[in-house]
Protein backbone atom coordinates (compact mmCIF):
# COMPACT_ATOMS: atom_id res chain seq x y z
CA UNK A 1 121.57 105.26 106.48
CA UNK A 2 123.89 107.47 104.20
CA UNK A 3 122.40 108.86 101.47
CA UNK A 4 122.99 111.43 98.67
CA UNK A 5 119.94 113.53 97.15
CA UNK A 6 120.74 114.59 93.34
CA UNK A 7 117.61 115.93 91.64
CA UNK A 8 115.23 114.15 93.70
CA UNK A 9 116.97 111.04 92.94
CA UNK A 10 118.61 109.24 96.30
CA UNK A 11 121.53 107.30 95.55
CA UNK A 12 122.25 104.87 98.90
CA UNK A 13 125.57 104.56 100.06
CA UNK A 14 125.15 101.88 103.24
CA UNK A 15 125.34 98.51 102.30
CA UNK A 16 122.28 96.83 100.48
CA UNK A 17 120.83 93.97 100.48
CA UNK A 18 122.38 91.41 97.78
CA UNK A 19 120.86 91.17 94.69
CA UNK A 20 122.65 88.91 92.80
CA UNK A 21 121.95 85.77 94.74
CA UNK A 22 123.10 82.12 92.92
CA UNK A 23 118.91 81.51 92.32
CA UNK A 24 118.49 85.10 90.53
CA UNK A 25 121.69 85.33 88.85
CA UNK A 26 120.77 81.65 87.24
CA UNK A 27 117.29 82.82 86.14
CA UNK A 28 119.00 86.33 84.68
CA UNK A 29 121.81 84.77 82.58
CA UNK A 30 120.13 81.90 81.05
CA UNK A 31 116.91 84.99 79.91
CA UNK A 32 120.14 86.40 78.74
CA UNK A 33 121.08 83.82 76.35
CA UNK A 34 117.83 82.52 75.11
CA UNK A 35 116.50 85.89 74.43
CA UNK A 36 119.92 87.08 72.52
CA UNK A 37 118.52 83.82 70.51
CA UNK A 38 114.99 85.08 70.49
CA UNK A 39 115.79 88.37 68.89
CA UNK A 40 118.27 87.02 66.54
CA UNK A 41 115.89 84.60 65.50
CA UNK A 42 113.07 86.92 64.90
CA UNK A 43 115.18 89.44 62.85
CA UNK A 44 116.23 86.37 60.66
CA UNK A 45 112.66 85.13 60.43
CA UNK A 46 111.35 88.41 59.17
CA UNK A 47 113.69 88.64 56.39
CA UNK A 48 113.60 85.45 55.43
CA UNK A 49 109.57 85.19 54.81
CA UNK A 50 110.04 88.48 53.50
CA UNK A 51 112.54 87.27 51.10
CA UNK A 52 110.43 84.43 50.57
CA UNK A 53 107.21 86.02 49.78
CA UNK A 54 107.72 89.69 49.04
CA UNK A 55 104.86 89.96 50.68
CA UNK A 56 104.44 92.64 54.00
CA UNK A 57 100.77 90.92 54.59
CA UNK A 58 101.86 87.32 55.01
CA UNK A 59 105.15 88.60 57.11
CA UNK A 60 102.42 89.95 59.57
CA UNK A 61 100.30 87.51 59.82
CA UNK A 62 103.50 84.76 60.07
CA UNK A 63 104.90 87.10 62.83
CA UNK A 64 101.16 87.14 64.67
CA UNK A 65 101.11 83.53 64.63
CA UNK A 66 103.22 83.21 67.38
CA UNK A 67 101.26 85.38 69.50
CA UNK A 68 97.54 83.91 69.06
CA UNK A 69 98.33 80.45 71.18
CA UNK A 70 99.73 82.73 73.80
CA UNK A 71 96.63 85.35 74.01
CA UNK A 72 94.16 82.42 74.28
CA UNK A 73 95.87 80.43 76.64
CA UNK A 74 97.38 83.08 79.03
CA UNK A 75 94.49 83.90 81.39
CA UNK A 76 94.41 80.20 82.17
CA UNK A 77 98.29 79.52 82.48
CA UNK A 78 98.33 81.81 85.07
CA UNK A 79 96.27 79.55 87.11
CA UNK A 80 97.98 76.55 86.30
CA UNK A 81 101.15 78.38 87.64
CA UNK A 82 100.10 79.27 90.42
CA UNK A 83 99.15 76.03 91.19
CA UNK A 84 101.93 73.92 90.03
CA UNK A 85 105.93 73.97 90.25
CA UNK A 86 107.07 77.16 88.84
CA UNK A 87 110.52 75.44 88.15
CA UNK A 88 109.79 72.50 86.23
CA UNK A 89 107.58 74.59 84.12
CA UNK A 90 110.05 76.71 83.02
CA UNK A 91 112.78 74.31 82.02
CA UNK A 92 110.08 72.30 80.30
CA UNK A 93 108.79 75.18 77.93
CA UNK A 94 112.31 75.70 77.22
CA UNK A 95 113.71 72.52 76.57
CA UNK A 96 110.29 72.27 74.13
CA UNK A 97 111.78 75.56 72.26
CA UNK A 98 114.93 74.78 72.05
CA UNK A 99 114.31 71.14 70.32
CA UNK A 100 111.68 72.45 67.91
CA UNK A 101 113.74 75.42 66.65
CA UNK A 102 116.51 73.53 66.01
CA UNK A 103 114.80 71.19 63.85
CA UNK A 104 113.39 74.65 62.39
CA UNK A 105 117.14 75.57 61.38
CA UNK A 106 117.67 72.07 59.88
CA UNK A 107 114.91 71.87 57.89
CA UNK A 108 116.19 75.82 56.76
CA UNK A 109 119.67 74.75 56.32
CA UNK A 110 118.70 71.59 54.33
CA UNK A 111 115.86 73.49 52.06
CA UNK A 112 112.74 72.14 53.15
CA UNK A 113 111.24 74.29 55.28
CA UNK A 114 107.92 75.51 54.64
CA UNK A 115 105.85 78.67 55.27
CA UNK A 116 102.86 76.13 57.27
CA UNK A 117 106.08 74.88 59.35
CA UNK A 118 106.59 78.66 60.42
CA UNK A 119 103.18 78.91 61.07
CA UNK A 120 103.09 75.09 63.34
CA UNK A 121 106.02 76.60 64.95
CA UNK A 122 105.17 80.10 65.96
CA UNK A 123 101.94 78.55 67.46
CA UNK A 124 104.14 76.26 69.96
CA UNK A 125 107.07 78.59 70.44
CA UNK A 126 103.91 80.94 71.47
CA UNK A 127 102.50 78.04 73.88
CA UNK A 128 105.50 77.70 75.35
CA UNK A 129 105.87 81.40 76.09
CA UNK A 130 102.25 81.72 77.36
CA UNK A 131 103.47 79.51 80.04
CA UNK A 132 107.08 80.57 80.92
CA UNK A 133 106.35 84.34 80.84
CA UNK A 134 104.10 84.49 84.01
CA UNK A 135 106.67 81.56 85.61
CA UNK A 136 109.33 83.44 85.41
CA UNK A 137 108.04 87.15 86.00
CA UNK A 138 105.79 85.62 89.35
CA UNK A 139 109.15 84.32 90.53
CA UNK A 140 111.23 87.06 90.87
CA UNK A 141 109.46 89.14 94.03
CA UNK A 142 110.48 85.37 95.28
CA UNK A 143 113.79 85.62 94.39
CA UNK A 144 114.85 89.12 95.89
CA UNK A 145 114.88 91.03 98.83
CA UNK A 146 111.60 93.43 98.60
CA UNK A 147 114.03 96.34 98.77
CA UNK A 148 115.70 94.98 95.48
CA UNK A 149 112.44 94.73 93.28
CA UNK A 150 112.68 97.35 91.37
CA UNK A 151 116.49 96.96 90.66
CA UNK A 152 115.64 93.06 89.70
CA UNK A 153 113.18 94.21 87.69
CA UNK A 154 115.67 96.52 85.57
CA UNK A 155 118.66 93.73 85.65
CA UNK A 156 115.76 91.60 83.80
CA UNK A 157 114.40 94.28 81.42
CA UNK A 158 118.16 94.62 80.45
CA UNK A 159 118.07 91.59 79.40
CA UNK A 160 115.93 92.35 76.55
CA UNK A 161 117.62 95.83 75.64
CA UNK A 162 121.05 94.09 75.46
CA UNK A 163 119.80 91.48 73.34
CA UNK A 164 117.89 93.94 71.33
CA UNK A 165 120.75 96.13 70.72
CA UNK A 166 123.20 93.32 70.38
CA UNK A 167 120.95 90.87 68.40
CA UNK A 168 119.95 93.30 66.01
CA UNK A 169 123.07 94.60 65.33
CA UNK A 170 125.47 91.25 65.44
CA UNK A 171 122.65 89.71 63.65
CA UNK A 172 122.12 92.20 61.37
CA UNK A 173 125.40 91.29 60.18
CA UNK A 174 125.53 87.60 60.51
CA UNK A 175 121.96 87.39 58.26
CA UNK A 176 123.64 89.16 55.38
CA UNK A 177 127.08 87.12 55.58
CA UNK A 178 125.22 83.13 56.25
CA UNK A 179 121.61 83.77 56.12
CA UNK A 180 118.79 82.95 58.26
CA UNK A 181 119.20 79.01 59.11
CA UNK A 182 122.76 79.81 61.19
CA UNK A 183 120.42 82.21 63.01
CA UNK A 184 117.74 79.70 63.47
CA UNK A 185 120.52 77.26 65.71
CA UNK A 186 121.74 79.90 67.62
CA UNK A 187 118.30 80.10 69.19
CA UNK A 188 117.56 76.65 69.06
CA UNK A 189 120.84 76.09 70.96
CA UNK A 190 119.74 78.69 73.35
CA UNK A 191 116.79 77.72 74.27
CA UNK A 192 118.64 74.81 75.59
CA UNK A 193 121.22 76.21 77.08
CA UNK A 194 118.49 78.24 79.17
CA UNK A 195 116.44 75.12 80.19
CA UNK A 196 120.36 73.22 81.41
CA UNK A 197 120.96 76.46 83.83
CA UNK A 198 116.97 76.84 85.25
CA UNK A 199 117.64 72.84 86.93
CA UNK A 200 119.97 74.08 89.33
CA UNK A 201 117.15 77.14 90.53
CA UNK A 202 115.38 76.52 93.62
CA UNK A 203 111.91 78.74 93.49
CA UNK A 204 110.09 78.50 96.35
CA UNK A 205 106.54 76.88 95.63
CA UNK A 206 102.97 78.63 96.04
CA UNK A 207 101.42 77.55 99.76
CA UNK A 208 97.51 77.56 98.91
CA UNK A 209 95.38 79.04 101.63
CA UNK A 210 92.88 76.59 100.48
CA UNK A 211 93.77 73.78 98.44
CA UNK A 212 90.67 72.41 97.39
CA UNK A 213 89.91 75.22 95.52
CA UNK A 214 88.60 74.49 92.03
CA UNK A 215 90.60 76.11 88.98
CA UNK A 216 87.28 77.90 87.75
CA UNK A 217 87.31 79.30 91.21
CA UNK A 218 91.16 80.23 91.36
CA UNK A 219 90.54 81.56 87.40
CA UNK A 220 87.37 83.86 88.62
CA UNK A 221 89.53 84.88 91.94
CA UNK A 222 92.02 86.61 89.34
CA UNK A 223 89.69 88.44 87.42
CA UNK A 224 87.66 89.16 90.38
CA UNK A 225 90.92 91.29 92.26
CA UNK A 226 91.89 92.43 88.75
CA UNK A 227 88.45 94.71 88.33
CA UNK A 228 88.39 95.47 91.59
CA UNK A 229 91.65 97.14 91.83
CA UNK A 230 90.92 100.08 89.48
CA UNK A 231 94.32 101.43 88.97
CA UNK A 232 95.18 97.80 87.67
CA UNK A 233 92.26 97.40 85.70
CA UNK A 234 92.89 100.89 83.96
CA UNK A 235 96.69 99.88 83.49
CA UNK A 236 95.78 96.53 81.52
CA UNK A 237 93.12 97.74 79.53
CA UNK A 238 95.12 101.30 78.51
CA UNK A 239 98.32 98.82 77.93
CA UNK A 240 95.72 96.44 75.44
CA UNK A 241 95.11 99.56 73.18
CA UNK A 242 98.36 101.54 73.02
CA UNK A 243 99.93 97.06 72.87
CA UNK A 244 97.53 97.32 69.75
CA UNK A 245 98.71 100.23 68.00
CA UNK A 246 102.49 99.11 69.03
CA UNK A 247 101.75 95.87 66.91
CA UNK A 248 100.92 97.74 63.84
CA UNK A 249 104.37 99.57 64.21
CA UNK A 250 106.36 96.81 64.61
CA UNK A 251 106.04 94.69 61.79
CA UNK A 252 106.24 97.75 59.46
CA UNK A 253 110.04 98.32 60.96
CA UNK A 254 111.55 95.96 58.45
CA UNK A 255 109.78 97.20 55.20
CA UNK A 256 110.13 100.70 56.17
CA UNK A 257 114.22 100.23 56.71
CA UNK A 258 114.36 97.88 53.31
CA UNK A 259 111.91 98.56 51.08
CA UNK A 260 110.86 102.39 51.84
CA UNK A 261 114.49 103.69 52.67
CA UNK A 262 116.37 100.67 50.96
CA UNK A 263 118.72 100.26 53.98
CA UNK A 264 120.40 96.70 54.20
CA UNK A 265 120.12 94.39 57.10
CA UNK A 266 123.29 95.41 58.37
CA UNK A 267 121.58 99.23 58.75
CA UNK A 268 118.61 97.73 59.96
CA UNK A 269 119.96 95.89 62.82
CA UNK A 270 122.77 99.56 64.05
CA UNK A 271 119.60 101.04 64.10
CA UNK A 272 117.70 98.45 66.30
CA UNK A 273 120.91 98.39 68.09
CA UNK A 274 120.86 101.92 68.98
CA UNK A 275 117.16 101.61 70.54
CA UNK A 276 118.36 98.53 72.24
CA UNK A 277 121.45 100.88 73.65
CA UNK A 278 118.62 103.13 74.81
CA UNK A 279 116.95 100.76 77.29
CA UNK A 280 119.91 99.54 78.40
CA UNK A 281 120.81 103.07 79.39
CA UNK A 282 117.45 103.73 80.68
CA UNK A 283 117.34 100.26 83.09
CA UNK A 284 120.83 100.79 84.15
CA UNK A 285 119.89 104.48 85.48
CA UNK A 286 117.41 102.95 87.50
CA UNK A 287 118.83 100.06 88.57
CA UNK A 288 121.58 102.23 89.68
CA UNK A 289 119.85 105.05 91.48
CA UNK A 290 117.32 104.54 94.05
CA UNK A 291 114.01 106.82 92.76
CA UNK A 292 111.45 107.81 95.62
CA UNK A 293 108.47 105.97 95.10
CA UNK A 294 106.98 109.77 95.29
CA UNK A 295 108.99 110.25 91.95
CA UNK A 296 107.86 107.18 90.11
CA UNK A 297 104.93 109.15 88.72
CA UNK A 298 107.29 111.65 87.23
CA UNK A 299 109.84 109.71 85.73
CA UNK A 300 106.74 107.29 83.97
CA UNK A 301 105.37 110.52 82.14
CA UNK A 302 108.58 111.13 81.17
CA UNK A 303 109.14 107.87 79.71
CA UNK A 304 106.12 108.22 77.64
CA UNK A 305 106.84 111.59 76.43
CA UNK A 306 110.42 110.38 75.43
CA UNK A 307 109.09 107.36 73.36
CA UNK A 308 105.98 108.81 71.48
CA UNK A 309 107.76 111.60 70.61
CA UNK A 310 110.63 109.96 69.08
CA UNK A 311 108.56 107.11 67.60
CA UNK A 312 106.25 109.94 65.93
CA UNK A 313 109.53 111.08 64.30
CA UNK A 314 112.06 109.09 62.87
CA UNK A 315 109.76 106.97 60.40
CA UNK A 316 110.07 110.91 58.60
CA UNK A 317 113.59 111.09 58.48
CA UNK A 318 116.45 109.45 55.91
CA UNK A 319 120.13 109.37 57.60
CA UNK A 320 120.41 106.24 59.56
CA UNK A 321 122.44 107.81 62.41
CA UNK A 322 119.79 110.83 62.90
CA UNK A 323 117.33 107.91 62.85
CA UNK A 324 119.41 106.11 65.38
CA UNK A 325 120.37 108.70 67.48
CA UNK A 326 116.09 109.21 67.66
CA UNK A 327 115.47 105.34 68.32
CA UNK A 328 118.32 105.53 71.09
CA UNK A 329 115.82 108.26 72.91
CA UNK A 330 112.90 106.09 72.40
CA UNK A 331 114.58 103.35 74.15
CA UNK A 332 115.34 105.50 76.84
CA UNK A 333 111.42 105.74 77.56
CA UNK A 334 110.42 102.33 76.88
CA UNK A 335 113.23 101.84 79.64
CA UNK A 336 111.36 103.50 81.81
CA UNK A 337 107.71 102.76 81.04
CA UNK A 338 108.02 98.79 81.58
CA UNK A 339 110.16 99.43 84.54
CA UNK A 340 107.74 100.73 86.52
CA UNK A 341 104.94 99.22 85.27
CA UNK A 342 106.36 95.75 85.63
CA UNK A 343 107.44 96.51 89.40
CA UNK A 344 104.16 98.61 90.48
CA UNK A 345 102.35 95.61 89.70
CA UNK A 346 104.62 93.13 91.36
CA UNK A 347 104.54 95.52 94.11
CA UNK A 348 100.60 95.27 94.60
CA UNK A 349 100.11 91.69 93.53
CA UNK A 350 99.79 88.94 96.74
CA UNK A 351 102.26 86.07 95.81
CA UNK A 352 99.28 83.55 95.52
CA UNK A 353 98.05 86.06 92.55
CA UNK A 354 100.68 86.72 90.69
CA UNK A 355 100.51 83.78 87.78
CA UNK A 356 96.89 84.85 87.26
CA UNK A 357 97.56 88.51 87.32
CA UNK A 358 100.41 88.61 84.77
CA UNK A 359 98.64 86.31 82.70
CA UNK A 360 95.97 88.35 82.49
CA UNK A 361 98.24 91.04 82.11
CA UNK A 362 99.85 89.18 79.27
CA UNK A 363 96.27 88.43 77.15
CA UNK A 364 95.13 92.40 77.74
CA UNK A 365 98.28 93.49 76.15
CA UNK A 366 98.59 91.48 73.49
CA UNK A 367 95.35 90.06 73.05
CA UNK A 368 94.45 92.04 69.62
CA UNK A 369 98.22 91.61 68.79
CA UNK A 370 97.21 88.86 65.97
CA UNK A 371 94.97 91.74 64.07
CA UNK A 372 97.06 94.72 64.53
CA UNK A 373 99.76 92.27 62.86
CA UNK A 374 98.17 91.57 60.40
CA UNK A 375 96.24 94.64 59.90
CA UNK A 376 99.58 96.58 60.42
CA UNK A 377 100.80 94.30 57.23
CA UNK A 378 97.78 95.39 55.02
CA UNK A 379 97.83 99.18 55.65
CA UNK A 380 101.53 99.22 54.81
CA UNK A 381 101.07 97.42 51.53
CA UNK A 382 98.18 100.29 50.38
CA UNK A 383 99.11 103.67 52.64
CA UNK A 384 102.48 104.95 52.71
CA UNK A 385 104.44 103.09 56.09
CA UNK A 386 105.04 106.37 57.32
CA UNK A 387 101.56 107.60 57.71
CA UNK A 388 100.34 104.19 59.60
CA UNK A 389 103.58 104.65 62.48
CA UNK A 390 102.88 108.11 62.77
CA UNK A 391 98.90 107.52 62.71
CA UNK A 392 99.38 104.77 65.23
CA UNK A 393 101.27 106.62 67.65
CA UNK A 394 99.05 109.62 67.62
CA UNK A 395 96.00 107.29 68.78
CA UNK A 396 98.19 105.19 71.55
CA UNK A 397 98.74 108.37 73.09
CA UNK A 398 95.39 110.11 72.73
CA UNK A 399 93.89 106.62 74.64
CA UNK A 400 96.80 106.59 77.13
CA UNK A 401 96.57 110.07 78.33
CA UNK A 402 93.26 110.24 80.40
CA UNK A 403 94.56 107.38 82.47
CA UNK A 404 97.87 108.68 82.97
CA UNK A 405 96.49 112.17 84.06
CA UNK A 406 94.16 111.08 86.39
CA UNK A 407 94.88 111.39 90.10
CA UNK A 408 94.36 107.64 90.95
CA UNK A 409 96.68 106.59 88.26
CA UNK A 410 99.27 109.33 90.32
CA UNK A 411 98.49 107.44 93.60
CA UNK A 412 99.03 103.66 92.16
CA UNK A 413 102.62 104.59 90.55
CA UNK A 414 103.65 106.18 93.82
CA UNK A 415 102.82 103.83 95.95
CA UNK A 416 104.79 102.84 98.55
CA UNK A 417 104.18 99.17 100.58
CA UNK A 418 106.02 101.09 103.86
CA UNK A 419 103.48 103.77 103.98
CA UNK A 420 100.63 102.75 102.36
CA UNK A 421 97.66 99.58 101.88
CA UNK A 422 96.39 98.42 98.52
CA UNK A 423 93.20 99.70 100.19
CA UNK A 424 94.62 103.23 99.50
CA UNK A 425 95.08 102.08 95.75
CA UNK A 426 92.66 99.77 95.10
C-alpha cells in the first residue's frame, strides 16, 4: 500500500474500497433532502411561536415536545428494529412526516393552525424519529465496507452540517421574505421525497441467533452489554449530562440573536450558516484523510476543546461576523466529536445490537432534553441569556472531563478491530 504520513495523519493513495455504492448513496441523499427540510422547518417554527407568543418559555417547551415521544420510546424501538425490516421502517416513519407536516403548512398558510397542533405534531414527528434514527444509523456498518466506516460516518454527519449551514442561512432569508408556512412544505415535501428514494434500498435484514427470544429478553440483552462495556456506559451517561446542558443552549440561540442583540433572521441564519460551514469542514477533513485509530484520542480532545471554548465565547460578543467566524470554530469540533463517537460505537457494537444500543444511546442523550428545554426557556426569561450559555458550558465540561482523561476512555477511542478484542475495551 502507498501511503503519505503528514502530521500523523496517513492519507492512502492505493485504491479503496468504494464507498459510494447505489444502497448508501440512496440512504445519503434522501437524509440530505429531508434534513435540509428539517432544519428549515425548525428555524421557521421557532420564530413563528416566538412571534406568536413572545414568549421564550412556551418556545422551549413547544421545541421539547418533539423530543419527549422519542426519549420514552427509544430504548424499546431499538428492539423492535432489530427485530423487524429496517427498510420498511424507515420509509414508513417518513412517509408519516412528510403527510403530517404538510397538512402542518396548510393549516399555517390558511390561518388555522394552533399552538396544541404544534404540540400533536412535535409528539409524532418525534415518534417517527425515535424509530428511523436507530434504522438508519444500525444500517450503515451494513452498507459499507468496514474500512469505509468512519468515512460513511462523516459523508452522513455532513449531511446535517450542510443543511445546517445551508438551511439556516437560505432559510434565514426565505422566513423574512414569505414566512414560516412556505417553510413548513418544503419539509413536508421532503419528507416525502426521502421515503420515494429509501424503496429502491436493499438493507440486509438482522439473522437472530435465537429467534424465540422474547422482546423483554432482547430489551434486557441491550442494557445488559451496555453496563457491561464500561467505556460505553461512561460515553452515554457523560453524553446525557453535557446533551442536557446543550439543550439549555439551544433554544436560547434565537432570543439571544433577536431579542438580546436585535439581529434579524437573515443574521441569525449567516451565523448558523457559518457553524454549519464548520462541520462541514471538520467531516470533510476526516472523511478525506485516513486518521490512525492511535490518533482518534487526540483529535476527540481537540474537538472538545475547539467547541467549549468557542461556545463559552461568542454569546459575549456583538459583530455578527466575529460571532460567526467563532461559531465556524465550534463547528469544527462538533465535527469532530460526533465523528468519532458515532463510529467508535458502531465499531464495538455486534450487528444484532446495534438498534438497541443506539436507542439507548438516543434516550441517555436526550432523555432530560424536555427539562433542559424548558428550563433553558425559564432561566433566559429571568437571568441574562448570556450568563445561562456561558454557565451551561462551564458545567458540560467540568462533567465531561474525568471521563475523557481517564486511561480507559484513551483505550476505547483508539481502538482498533485489527489489533484488538472488545475484551481489551470492555
Amino acid at each position: 500500500m502507498n501511503v503519505a504520513e503528514v502530521d500523523n495523519v496517513i492519507v492512502d493513495t492505493t485504491k479503496k474500497e468504494k464507498l459510494w455504492n447505489k444502497n448508501f448513496f440512496l440512504l445519503w441523499q434522501g437524509q440530505l433532502v429531508s434534513s435540509l427540510g428539517d432544519q428549515a422547518y425548525s428555524l421557521a417554527l421557532g420564530f413563528w411561536i416566538l412571534a406568536m407568543t413572545g414568549s421564550t418559555a412556551i418556545m422551549g417547551t413547544l421545541m421539547a415536545s418533539s423530543t419527549i415521544p422519542r426519549v420514552i420510546i427509544s430504548p424499546f424501538s431499538g428492539v423492535i428494529v432489530d427485530r423487524l425490516d429496517r427498510k420498511k421502517m424507515l420509509i414508513w416513519t417518513d412517509f408519516i412526516r412528510g403527510v403530517l407536516v404538510t397538512t402542518v403548512a396548510v393549516g399555517a398558510y390558511r390561518g388555522w393552525l394552533e399552538i396544541w397542533m404544534v404540540f400533536v405534531t412535535g409528539i409524532i414527528l418525534g415518534l417517527c424519529a425515535a424509530f428511523f434514527g436507530p434504522a438508519a444509523t444500525s444500517s450503515i456498518p451494513d452498507l459499507v465496507p468496514k474500512s469505509k466506516l468512519v468515512p460513511a460516518n462523516s459523508f452522513f454527519q455532513m449531511i446535517y452540517s450542510t443543511t445546517q449551514m445551508l438551511g439556516n442561512m437560505i432559510g434565514g432569508i426565505v422566513y423574512a421574505m414569505v414566512g414560516a408556512p412556505f417553510l413548513f412544505l418544503f419539509n413536508g415535501l421532503s419528507y416525502l421525497f426521502s421515503a420515494g428514494t429509501e424503496t429502491f434500498i436493499d438493507i440486509p435484514k438482522v439473522e437472530r441467533k435465537d429467534a424465540k427470544i422474547t422482546f423483554i429478553q432482547d430489551f434486557k440483552a441491550g442494557l445488559n452489554f451496555v453496563w457491561k462495556f464500561t467505556s460505553l456506559r461512561n460515553l452515554f451517561l457523560t453524553a446525557a449530562v453535557s446533551n442536557f446542558f446543550g439543550s439549555m443552549s439551544f433554544v436560547l440561540m434565537i432570543p439571544l440573536f433577536t431579542l438580546v442583540r436585535g439581529f434579524d433572521s437573515a443574521q441569525y441564519g449567516f451565523a448558523m450558516a457559518a457553524m454549519g460551514l464548520g462541520m462541514l469542514t471538520g467531516m470533510t477533513y476526516t472523511s478525506i484523510m485516513k486518521i490512525p485509530p492511535s490518533q482518534r484520542y487526540r483529535y476527540f480532545c481537540i474537538g472538545g476543546l475547539l467547541s467549549t471554548t468557542s461556545f463559552m465565547i461568542f454569546p459575549f460578543m456583538t459583530n455578527i461576523a466575529v460571532i460567526s467566524f467563532i461559531l465556524f470554530v465550534a463547528g469544527v469540533g462538533n465535527a469532530l466529536i460526533n465523528i468519532f463517537i458515532g463510529s467508535i460505537v458502531q465499531m464495538t457494537t455486534p450487528v444484532e445490537m446495534r438498534g438497541k444500543v443506539f436507542g439507548l444511546l438516543s434516550t441517555l442523550s436526550q432523555g432530560l432534553t424536555p427539562i433542559a428545554m424548558a428550563l433553558g426557556g425559564i432561566l433566559g426569561g429571568i437571568l441574562p441569556i448570556q450568563l445561562v450559555l456561558v454557565g451551561c458550558m462551564t458545567f458540560s465540561a467540568m462533567c465531561f472531563m474525568p471521563v475523557v482523561l481517564s486511561p480507559n476512555f484513551k483505550a476505547f477511542m483508539n481502538f482498533n478491530p485489527e489489533q484488538h478484542t472488545l475484551k481489551d475495551v470492555m
